[in-house]
Protein backbone atom coordinates (compact mmCIF):
# COMPACT_ATOMS: atom_id res chain seq x y z
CA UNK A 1 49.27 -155.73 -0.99
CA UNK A 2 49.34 -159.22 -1.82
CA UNK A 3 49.09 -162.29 0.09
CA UNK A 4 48.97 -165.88 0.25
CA UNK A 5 47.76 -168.23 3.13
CA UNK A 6 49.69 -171.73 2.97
CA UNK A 7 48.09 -174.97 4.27
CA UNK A 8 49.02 -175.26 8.17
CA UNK A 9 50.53 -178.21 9.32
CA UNK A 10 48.95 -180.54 11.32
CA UNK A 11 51.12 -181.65 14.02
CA UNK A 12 49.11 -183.85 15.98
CA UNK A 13 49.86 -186.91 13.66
CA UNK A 14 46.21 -187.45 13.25
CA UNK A 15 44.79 -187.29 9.41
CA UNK A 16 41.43 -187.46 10.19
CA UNK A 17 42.07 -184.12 12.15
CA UNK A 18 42.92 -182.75 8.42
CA UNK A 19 39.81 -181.14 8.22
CA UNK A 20 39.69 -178.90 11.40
CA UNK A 21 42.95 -177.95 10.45
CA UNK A 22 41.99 -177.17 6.16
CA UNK A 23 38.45 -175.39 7.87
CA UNK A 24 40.70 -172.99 9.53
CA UNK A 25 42.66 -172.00 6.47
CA UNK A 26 39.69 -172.37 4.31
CA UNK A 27 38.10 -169.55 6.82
CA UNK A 28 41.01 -167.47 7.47
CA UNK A 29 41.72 -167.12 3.15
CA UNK A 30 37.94 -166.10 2.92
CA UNK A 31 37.98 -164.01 5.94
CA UNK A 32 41.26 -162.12 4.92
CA UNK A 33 40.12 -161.45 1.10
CA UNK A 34 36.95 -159.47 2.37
CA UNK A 35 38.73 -157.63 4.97
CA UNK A 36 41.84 -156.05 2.69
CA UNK A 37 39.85 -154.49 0.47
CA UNK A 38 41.65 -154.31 -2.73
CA UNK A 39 44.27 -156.76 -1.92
CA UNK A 40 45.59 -159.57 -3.59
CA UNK A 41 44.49 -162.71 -1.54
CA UNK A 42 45.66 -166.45 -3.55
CA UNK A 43 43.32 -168.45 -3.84
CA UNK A 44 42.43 -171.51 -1.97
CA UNK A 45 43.09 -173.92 -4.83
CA UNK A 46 46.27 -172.20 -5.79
CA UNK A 47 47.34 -171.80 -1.58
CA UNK A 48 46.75 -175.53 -0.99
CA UNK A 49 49.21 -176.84 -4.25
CA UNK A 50 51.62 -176.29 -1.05
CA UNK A 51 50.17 -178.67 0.83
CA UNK A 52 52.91 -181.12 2.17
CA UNK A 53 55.21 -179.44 0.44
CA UNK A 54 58.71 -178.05 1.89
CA UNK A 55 58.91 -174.62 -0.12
CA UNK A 56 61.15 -172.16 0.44
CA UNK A 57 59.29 -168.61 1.34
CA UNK A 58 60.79 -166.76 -1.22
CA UNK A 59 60.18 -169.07 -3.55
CA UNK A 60 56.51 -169.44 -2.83
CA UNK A 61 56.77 -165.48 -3.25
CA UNK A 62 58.19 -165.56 -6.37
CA UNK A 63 56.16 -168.20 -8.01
CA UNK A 64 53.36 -166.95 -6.88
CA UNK A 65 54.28 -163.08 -7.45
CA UNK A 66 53.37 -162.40 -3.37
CA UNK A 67 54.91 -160.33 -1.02
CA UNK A 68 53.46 -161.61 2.38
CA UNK A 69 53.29 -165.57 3.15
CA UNK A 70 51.59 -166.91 5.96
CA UNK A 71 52.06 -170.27 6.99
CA UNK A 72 51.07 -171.88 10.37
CA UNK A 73 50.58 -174.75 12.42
CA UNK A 74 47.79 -177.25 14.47
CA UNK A 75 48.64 -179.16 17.57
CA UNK A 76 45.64 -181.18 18.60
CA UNK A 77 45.73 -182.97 22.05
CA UNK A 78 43.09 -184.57 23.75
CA UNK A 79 41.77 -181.20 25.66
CA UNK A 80 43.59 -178.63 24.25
CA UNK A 81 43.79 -177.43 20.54
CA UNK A 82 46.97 -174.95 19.92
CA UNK A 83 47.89 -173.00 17.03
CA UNK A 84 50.90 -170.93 15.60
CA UNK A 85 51.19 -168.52 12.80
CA UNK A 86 54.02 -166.28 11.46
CA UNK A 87 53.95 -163.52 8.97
CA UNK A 88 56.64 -163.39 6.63
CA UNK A 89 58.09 -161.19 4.16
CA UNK A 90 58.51 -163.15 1.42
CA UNK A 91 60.74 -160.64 -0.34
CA UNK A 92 63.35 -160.71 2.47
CA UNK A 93 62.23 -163.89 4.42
CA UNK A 94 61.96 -161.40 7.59
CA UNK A 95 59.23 -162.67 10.10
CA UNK A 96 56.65 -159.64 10.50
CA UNK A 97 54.72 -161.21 13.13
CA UNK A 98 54.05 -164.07 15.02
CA UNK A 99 50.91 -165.12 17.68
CA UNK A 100 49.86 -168.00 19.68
CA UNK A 101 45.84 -169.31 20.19
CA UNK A 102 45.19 -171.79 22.37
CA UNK A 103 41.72 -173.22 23.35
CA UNK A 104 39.68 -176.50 24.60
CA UNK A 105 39.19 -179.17 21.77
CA UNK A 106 36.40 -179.58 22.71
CA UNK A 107 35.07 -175.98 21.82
CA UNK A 108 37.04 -176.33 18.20
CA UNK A 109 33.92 -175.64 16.39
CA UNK A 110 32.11 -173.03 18.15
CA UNK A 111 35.67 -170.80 18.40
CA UNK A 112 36.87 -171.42 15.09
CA UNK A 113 35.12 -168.28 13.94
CA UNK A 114 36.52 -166.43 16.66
CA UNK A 115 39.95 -167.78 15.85
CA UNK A 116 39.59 -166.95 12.45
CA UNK A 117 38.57 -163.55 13.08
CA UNK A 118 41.47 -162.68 15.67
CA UNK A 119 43.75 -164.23 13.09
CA UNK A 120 42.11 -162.11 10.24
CA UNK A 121 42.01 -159.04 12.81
CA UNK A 122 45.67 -159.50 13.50
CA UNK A 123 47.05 -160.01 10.07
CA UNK A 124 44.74 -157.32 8.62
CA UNK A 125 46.62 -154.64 10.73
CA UNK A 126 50.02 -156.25 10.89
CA UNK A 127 49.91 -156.17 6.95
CA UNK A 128 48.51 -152.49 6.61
CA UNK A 129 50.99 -151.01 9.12
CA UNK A 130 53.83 -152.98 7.04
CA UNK A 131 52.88 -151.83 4.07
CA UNK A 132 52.28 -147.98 4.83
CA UNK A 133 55.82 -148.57 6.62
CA UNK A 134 57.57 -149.84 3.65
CA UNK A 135 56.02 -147.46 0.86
CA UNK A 136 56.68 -144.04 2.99
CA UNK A 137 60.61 -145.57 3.43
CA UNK A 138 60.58 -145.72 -0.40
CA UNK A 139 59.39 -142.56 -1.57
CA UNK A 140 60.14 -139.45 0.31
CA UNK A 141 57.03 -137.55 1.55
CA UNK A 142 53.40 -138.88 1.86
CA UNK A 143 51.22 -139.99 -1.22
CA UNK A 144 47.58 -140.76 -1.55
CA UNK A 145 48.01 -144.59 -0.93
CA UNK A 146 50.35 -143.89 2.18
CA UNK A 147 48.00 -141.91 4.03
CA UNK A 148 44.71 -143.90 3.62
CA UNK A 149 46.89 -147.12 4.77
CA UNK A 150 47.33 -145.29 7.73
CA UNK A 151 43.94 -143.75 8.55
CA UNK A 152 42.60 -147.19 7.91
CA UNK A 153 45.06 -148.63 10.39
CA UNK A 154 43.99 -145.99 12.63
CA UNK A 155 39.71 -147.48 12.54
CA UNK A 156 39.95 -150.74 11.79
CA UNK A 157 40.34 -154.10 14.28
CA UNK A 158 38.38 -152.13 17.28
CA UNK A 159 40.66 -149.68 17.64
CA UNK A 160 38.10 -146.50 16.68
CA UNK A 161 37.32 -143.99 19.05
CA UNK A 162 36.37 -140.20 18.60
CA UNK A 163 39.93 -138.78 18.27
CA UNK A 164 41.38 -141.59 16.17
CA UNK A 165 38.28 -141.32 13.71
CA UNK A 166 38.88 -138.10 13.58
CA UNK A 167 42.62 -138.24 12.47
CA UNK A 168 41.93 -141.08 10.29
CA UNK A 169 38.98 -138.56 8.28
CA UNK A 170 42.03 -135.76 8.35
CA UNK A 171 44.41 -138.19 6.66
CA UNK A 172 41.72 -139.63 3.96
CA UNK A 173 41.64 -135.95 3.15
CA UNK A 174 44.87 -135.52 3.10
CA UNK A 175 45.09 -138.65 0.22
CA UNK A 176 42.31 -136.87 -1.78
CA UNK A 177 44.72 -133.79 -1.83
CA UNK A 178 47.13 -135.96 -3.66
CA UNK A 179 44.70 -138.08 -5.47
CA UNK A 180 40.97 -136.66 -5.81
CA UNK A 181 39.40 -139.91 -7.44
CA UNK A 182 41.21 -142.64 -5.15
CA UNK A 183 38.44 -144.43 -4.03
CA UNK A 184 39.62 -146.19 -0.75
CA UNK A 185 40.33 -142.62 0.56
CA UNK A 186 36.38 -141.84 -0.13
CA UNK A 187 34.71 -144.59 0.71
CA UNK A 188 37.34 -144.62 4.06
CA UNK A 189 35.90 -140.74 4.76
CA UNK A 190 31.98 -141.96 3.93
CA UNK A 191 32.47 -144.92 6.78
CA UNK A 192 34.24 -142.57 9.04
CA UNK A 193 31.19 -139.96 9.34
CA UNK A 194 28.57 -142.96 9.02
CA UNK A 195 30.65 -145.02 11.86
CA UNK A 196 30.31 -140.98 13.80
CA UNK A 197 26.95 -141.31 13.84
CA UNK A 198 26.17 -144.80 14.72
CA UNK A 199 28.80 -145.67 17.61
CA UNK A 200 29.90 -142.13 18.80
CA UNK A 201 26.45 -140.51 19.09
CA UNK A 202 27.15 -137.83 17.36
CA UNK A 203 23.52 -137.05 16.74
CA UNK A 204 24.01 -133.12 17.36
CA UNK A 205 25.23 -133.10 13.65
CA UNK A 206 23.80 -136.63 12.50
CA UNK A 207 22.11 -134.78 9.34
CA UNK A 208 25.41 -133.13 8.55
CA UNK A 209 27.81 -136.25 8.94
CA UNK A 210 24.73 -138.27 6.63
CA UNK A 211 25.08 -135.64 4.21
CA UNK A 212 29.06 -135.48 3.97
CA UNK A 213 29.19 -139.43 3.77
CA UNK A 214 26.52 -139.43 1.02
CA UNK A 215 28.29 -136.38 -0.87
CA UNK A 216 31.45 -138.59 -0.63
CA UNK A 217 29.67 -141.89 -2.43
């Protein structure tokens, strides 16, 4: 998967809000490359070339060699701080996704980590369930790269619980069968038996889920 986060706009008409708005992007580029592991994030220098700039999606796509754009925008009032952002396919300028945040100016600072990591949260999924979508529609059957993308979509953004861990370890598996080295689908099973132990309680077989996740590294 590959990405790039372009500059948001700042609609309040204020410059010297420029930096709330930059901190945000600056966070949410960061943010996104560590959670979509083995993704292809732009960077920040190469993102913010856009800045000001009226660019065409696909165009950003195909200079850039991206498939997913996100662009967004800040409107900063005197109590309120709103902002947009839409997920697009740059290949065929279809909007994936789309979500609203809107909080008290005056708590900018404190919740732009929480912003960031809804924002990151959101994406993160959006883009995995996309993806797994779009590869299975192009080859017929499952392959290794399918099925991870879907058991990861299955434990990731808060969404675990017993059964879905469960079906998410079933379809890592299910990858190794097609590909025995591909690592996301091991490390996905190791975290899956560690994450067992540590938030399901599944100390009854604690030394046997340890063991499987360290086998698996």
């Amino acid at each position: 998967m590959s990405i790039v986060i372009l500059p948001f706009l700042n609609l309040s008409g204020d410059a010297s809000a420029d930096y709330i708005v930059d901190g945000i992007v600056d966070s949410l580029i960061t943010d996104l490359s560590t959670w979509l592991t083995g993704s292809f994030v732009i960077s920040r220098s190469t993102a913010f070339t856009y800045k000001g700039r009226a660019v065409p999606v696909r165009q950003v796509g195909e200079e850039l060699g991206v498939r997913y754009v996100l662009e967004g925008s800040v409107l900063l009032s005197p109590d309120r701080v709103r902002i947009n952002v839409q997920l697009i396919d740059a290949a065929t300028d279809e909007h994936l996704w789309a979500e609203r945040f809107d909080k008290e100016r005056r708590e900018i600072l404190q919740v732009q980590d929480e912003i960031v990591a809804r924002l990151t949260r959101s994406v993160g999924i959006h883009l995995i369930h996309d993806e797994g979508r779009r590869r299975s529609s192009e080859r017929s059957g499952w392959d290794a790269v399918d099925l991870a993308m879907r058991a990861r979509a299955l434990v990731t953004g808060g969404g675990a619980n017993e059964e879905r861990t469960a079906e998410a370890i079933d379809l890592f598996g299910r990858a190794l069968e097609h590909d025995p080295d591909y690592v996301d689908a091991i490390v996905g099973i190791a975290l899956a038996r560690i994450y067992q132990v540590i938030n399901l309680h599944r100390l009854d077989a604690k030394d046997v889920l340890l063991a499987e996740a360290g086998e698996m590294i």
